[in-house]
PDB file of N, CA and C in Angstrom:
ATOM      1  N   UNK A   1      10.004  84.323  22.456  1.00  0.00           N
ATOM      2  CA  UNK A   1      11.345  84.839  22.667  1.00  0.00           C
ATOM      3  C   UNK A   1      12.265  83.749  23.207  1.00  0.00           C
ATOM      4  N   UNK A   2      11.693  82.952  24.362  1.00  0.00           N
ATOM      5  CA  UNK A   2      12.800  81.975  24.377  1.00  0.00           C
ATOM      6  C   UNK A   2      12.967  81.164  23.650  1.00  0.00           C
ATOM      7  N   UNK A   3      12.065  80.559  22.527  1.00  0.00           N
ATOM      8  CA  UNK A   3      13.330  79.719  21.157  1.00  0.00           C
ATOM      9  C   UNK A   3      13.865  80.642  20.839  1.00  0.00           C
ATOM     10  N   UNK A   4      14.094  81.524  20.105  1.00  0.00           N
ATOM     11  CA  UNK A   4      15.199  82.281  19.557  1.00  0.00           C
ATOM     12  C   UNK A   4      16.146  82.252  20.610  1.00  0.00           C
ATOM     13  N   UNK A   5      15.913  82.190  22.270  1.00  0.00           N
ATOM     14  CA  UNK A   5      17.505  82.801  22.974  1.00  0.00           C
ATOM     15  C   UNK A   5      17.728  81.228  23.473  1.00  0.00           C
ATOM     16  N   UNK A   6      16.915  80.354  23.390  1.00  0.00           N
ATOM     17  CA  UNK A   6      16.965  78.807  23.857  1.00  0.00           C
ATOM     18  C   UNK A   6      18.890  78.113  23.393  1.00  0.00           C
ATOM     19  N   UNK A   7      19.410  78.711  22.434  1.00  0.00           N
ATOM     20  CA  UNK A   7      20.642  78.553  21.619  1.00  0.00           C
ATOM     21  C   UNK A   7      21.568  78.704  22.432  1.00  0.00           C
ATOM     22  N   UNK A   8      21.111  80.218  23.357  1.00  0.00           N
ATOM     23  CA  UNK A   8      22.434  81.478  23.590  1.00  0.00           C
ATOM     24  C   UNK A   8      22.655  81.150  24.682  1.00  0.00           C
ATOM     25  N   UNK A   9      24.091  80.433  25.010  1.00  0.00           N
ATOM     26  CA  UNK A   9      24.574  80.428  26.033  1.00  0.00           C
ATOM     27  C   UNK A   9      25.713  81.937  26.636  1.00  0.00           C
ATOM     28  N   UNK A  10      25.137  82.345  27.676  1.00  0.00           N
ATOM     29  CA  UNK A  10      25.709  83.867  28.333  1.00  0.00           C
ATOM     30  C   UNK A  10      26.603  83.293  29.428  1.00  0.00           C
ATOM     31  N   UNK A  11      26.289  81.902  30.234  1.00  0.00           N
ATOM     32  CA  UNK A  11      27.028  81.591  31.434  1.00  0.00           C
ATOM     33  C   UNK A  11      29.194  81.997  30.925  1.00  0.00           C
ATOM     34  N   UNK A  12      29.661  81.306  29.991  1.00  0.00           N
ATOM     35  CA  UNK A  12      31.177  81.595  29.947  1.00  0.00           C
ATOM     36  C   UNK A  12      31.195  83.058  30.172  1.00  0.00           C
ATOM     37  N   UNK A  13      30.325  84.343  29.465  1.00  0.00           N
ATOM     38  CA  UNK A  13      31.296  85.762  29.924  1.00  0.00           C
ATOM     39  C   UNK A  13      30.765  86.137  31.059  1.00  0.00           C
ATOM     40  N   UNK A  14      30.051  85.303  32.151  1.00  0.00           N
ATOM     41  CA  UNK A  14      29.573  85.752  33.355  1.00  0.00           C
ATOM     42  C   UNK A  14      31.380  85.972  34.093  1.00  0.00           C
ATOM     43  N   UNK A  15      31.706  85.212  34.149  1.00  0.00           N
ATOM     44  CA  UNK A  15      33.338  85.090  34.621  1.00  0.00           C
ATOM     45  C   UNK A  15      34.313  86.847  34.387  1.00  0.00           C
ATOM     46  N   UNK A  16      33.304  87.362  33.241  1.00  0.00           N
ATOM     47  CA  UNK A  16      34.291  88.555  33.355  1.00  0.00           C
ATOM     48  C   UNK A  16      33.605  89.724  34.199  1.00  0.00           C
ATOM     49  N   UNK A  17      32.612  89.744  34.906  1.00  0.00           N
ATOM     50  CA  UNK A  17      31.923  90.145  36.002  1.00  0.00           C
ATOM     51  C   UNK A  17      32.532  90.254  36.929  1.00  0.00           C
ATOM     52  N   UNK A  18      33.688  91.514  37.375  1.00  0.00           N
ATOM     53  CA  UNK A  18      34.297  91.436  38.681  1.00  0.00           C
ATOM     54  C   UNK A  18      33.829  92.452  39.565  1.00  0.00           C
ATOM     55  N   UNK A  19      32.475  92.893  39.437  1.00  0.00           N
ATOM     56  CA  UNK A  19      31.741  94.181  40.549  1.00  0.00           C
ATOM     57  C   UNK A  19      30.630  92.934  41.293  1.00  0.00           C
ATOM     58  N   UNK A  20      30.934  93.494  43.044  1.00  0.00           N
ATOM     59  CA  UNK A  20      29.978  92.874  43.594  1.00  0.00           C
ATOM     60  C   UNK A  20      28.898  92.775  42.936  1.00  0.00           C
ATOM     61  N   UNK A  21      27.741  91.315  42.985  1.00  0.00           N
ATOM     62  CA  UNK A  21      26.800  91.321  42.440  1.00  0.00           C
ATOM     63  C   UNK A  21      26.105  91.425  43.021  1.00  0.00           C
ATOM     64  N   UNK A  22      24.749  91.327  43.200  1.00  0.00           N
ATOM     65  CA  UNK A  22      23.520  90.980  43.891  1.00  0.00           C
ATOM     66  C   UNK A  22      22.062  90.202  42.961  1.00  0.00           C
ATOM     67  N   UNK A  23      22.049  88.844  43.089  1.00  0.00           N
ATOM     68  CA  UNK A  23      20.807  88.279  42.009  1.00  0.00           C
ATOM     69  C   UNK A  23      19.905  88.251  43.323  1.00  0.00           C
ATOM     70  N   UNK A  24      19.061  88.252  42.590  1.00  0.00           N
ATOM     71  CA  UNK A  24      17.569  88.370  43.270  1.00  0.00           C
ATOM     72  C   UNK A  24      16.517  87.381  42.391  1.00  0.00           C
ATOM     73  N   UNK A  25      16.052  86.327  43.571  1.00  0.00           N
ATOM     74  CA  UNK A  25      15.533  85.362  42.607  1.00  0.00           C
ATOM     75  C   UNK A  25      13.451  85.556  43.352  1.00  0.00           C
ATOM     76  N   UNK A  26      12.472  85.335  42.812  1.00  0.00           N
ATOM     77  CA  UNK A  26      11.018  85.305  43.694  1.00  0.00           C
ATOM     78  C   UNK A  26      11.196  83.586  43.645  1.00  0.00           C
ATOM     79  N   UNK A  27      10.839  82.961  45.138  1.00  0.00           N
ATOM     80  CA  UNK A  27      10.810  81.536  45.213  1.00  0.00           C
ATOM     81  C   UNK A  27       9.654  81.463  44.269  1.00  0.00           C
ATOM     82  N   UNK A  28       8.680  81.758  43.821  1.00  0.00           N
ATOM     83  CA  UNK A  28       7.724  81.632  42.953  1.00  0.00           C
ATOM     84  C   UNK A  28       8.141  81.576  41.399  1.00  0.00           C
ATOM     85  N   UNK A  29       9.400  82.482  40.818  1.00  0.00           N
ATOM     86  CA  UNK A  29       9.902  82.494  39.928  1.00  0.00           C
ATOM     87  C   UNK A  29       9.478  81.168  38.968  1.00  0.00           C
ATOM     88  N   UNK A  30       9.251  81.327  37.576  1.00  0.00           N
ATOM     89  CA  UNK A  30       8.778  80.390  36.791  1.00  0.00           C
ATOM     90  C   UNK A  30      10.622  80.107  35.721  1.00  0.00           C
ATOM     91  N   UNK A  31      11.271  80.737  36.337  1.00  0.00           N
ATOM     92  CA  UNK A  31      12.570  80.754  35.942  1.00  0.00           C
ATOM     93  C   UNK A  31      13.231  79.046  37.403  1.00  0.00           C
ATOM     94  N   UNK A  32      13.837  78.313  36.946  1.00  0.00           N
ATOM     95  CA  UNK A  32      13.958  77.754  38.262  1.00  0.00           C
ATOM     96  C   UNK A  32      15.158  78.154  39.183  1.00  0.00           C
ATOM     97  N   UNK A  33      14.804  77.885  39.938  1.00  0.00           N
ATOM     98  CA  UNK A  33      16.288  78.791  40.981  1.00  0.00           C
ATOM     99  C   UNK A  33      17.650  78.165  40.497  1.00  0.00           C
ATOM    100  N   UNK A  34      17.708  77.081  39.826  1.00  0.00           N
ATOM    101  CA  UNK A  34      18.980  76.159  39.882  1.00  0.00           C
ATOM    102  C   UNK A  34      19.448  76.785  38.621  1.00  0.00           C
ATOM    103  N   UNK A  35      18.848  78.106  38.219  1.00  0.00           N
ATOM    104  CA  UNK A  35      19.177  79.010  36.779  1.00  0.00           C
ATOM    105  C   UNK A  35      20.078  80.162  37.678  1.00  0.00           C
ATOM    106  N   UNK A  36      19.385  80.675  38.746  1.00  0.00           N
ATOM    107  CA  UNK A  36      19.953  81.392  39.280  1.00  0.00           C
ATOM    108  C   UNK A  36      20.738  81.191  40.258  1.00  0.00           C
ATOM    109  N   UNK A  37      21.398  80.082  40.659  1.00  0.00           N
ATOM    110  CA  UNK A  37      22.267  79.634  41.368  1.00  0.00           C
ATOM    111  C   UNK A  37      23.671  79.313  40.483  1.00  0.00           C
ATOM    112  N   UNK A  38      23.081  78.845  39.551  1.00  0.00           N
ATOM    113  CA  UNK A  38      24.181  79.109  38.142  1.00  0.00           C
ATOM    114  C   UNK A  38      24.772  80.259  37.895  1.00  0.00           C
ATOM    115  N   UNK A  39      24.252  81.190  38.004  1.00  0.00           N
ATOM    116  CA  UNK A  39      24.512  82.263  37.231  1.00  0.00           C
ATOM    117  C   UNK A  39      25.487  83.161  38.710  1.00  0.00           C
ATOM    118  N   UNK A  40      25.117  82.626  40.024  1.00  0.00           N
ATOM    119  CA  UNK A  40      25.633  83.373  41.053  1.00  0.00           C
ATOM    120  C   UNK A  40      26.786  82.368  41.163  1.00  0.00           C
ATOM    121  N   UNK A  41      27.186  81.197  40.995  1.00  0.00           N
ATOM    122  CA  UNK A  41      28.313  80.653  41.032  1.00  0.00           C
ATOM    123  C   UNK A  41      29.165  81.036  39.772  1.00  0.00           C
ATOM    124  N   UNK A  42      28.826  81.435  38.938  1.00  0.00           N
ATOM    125  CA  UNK A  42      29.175  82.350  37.784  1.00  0.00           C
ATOM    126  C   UNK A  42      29.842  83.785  37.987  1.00  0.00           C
ATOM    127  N   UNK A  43      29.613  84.081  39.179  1.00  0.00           N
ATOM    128  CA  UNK A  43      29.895  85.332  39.081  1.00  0.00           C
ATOM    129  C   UNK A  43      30.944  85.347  40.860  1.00  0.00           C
ATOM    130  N   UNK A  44      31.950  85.856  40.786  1.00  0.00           N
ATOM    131  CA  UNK A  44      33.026  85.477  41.854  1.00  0.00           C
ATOM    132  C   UNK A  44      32.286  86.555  43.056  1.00  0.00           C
ATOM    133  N   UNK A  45      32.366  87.494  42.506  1.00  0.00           N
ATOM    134  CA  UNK A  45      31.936  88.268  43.820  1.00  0.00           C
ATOM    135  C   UNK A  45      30.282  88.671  43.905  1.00  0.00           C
ATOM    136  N   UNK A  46      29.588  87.202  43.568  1.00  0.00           N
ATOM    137  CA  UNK A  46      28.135  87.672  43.953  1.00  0.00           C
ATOM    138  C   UNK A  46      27.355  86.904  45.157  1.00  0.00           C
ATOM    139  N   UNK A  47      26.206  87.918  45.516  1.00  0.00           N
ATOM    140  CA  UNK A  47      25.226  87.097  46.347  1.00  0.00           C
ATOM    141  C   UNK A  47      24.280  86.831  45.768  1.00  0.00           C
ATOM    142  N   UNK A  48      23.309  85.662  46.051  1.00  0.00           N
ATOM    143  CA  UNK A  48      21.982  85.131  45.780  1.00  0.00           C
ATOM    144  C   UNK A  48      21.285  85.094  47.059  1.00  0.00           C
ATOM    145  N   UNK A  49      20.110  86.151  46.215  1.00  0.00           N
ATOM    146  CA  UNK A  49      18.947  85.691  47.750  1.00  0.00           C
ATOM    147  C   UNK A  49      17.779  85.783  47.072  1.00  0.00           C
ATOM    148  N   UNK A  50      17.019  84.556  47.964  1.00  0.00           N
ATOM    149  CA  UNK A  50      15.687  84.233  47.401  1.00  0.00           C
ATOM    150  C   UNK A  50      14.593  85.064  48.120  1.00  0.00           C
ATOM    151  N   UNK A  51      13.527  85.942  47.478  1.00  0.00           N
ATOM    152  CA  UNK A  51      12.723  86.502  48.167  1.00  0.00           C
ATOM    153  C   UNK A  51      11.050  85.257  48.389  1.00  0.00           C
ATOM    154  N   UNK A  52      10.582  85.065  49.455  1.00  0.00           N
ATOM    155  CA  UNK A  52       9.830  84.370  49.623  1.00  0.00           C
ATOM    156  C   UNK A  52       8.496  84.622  49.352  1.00  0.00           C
ATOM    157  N   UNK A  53       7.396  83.983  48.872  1.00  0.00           N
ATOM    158  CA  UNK A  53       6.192  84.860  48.363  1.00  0.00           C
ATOM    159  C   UNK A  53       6.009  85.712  47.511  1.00  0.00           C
ATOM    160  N   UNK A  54       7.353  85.700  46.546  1.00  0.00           N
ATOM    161  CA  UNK A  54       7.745  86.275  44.834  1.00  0.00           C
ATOM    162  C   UNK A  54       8.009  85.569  43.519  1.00  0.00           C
ATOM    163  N   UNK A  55       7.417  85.837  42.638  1.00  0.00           N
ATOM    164  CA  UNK A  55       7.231  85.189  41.543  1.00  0.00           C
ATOM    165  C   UNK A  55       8.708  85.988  40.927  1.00  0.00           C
ATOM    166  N   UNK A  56       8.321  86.479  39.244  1.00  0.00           N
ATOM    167  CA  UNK A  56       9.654  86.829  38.895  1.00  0.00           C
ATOM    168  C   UNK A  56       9.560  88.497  38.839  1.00  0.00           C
ATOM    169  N   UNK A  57       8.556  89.248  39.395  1.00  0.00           N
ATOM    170  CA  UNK A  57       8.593  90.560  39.511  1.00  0.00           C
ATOM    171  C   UNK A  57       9.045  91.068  40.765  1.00  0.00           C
ATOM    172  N   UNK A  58       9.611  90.102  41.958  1.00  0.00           N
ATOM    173  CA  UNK A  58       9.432  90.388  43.462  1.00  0.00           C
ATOM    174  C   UNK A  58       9.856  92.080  43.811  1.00  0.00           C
ATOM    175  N   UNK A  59      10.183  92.751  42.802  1.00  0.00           N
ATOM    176  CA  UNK A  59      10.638  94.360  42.974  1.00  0.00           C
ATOM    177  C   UNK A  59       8.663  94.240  42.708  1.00  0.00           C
ATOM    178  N   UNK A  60       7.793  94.007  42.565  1.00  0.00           N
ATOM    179  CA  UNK A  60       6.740  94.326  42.484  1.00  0.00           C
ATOM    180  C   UNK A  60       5.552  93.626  43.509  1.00  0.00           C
ATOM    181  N   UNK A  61       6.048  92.483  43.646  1.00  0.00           N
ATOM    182  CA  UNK A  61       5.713  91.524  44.970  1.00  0.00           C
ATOM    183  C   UNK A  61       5.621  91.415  45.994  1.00  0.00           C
ATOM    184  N   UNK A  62       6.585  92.221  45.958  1.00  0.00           N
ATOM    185  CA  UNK A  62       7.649  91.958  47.452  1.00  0.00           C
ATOM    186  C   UNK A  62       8.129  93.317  47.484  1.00  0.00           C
ATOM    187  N   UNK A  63       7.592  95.021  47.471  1.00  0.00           N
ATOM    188  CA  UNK A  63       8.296  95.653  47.233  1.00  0.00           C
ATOM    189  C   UNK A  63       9.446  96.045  48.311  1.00  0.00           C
ATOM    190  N   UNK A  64       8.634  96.159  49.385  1.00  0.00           N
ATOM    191  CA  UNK A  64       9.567  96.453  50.995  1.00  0.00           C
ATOM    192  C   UNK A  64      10.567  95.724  50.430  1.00  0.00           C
ATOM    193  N   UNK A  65      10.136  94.283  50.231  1.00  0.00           N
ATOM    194  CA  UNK A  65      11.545  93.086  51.001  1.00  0.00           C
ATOM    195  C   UNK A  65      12.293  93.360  49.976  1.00  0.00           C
ATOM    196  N   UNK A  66      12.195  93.586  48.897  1.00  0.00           N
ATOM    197  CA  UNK A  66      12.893  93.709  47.669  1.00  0.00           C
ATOM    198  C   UNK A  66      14.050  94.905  48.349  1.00  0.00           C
ATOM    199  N   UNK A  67      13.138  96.512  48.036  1.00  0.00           N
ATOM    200  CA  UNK A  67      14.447  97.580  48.521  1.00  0.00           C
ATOM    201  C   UNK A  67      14.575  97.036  49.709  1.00  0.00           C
ATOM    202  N   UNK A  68      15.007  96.671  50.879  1.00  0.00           N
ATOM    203  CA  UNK A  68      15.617  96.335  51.987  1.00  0.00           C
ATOM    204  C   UNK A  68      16.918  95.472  51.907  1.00  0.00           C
ATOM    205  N   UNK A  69      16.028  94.596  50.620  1.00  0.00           N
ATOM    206  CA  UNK A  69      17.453  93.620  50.334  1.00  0.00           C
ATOM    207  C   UNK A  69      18.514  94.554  49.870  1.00  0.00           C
ATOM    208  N   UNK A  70      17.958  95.351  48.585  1.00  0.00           N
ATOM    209  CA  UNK A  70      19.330  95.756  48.183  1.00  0.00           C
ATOM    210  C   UNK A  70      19.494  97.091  48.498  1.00  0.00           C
ATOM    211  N   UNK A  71      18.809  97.619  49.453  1.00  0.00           N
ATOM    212  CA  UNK A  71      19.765  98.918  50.449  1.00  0.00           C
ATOM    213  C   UNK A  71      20.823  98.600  51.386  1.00  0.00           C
ATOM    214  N   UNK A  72      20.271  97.138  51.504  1.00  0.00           N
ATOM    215  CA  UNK A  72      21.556  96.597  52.520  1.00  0.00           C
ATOM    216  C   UNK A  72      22.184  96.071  51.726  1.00  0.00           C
ATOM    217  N   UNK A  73      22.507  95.437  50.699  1.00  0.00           N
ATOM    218  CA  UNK A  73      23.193  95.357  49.677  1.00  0.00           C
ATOM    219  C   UNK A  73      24.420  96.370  49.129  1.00  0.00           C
ATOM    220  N   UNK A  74      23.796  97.262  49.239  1.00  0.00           N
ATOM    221  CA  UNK A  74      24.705  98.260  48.840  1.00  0.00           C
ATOM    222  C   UNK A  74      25.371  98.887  50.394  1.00  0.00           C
ATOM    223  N   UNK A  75      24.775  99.627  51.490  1.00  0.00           N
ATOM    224  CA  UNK A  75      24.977  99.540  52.386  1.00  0.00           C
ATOM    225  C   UNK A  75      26.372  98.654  53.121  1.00  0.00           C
ATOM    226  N   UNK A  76      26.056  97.691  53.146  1.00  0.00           N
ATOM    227  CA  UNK A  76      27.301  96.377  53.315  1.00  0.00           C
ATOM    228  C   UNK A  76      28.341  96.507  52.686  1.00  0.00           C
ATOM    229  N   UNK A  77      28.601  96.718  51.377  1.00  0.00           N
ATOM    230  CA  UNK A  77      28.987  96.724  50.335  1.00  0.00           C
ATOM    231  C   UNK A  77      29.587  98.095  49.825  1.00  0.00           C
ATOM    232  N   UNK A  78      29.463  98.917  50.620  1.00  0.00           N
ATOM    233  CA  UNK A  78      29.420 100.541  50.851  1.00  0.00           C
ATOM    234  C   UNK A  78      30.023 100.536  49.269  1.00  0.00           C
ATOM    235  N   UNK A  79      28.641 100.782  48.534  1.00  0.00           N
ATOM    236  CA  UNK A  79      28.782 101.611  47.105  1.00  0.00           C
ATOM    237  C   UNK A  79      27.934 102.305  46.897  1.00  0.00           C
TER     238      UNK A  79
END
């Protein structure tokens, strides 16, 4: 699957993204973070947080730390 999407650049319509974001990266991630630091400077009103001791499932990894992040996420963010 990634040769076929290896082509597709998505970063230009990240810019039309104007709802708070929230990326969620596992420091383990086989994706590298400097993908997802891209993609959160991409986006005006987002946060990036790295979960520690998570690969790229950390909603499965990490489940606590995962919902905690984004109950307070939303919480903060009151949506």
């Amino acid at each position: 699957m990634s040769k076929e999407l290896s082509g597709y650049d998505f970063y230009p319509d990240l810019k039309n993204i104007t709802c708070k974001t929230l990326i969620i990266h596992g420091a383990y991630d086989g994706m590298p973070l400097e993908l997802s630091k891209k993609i959160q400077g991409s986006i005006a009103n987002s946060k990036l947080v790295v979960i520690k001791n998570a690969g790229h499932f950390p909603f499965i990894d990490r489940q606590k730390k995962y919902n905690d992040i984004v109950s307070h996420f939303i919480y903060q963010n009151k949506l």
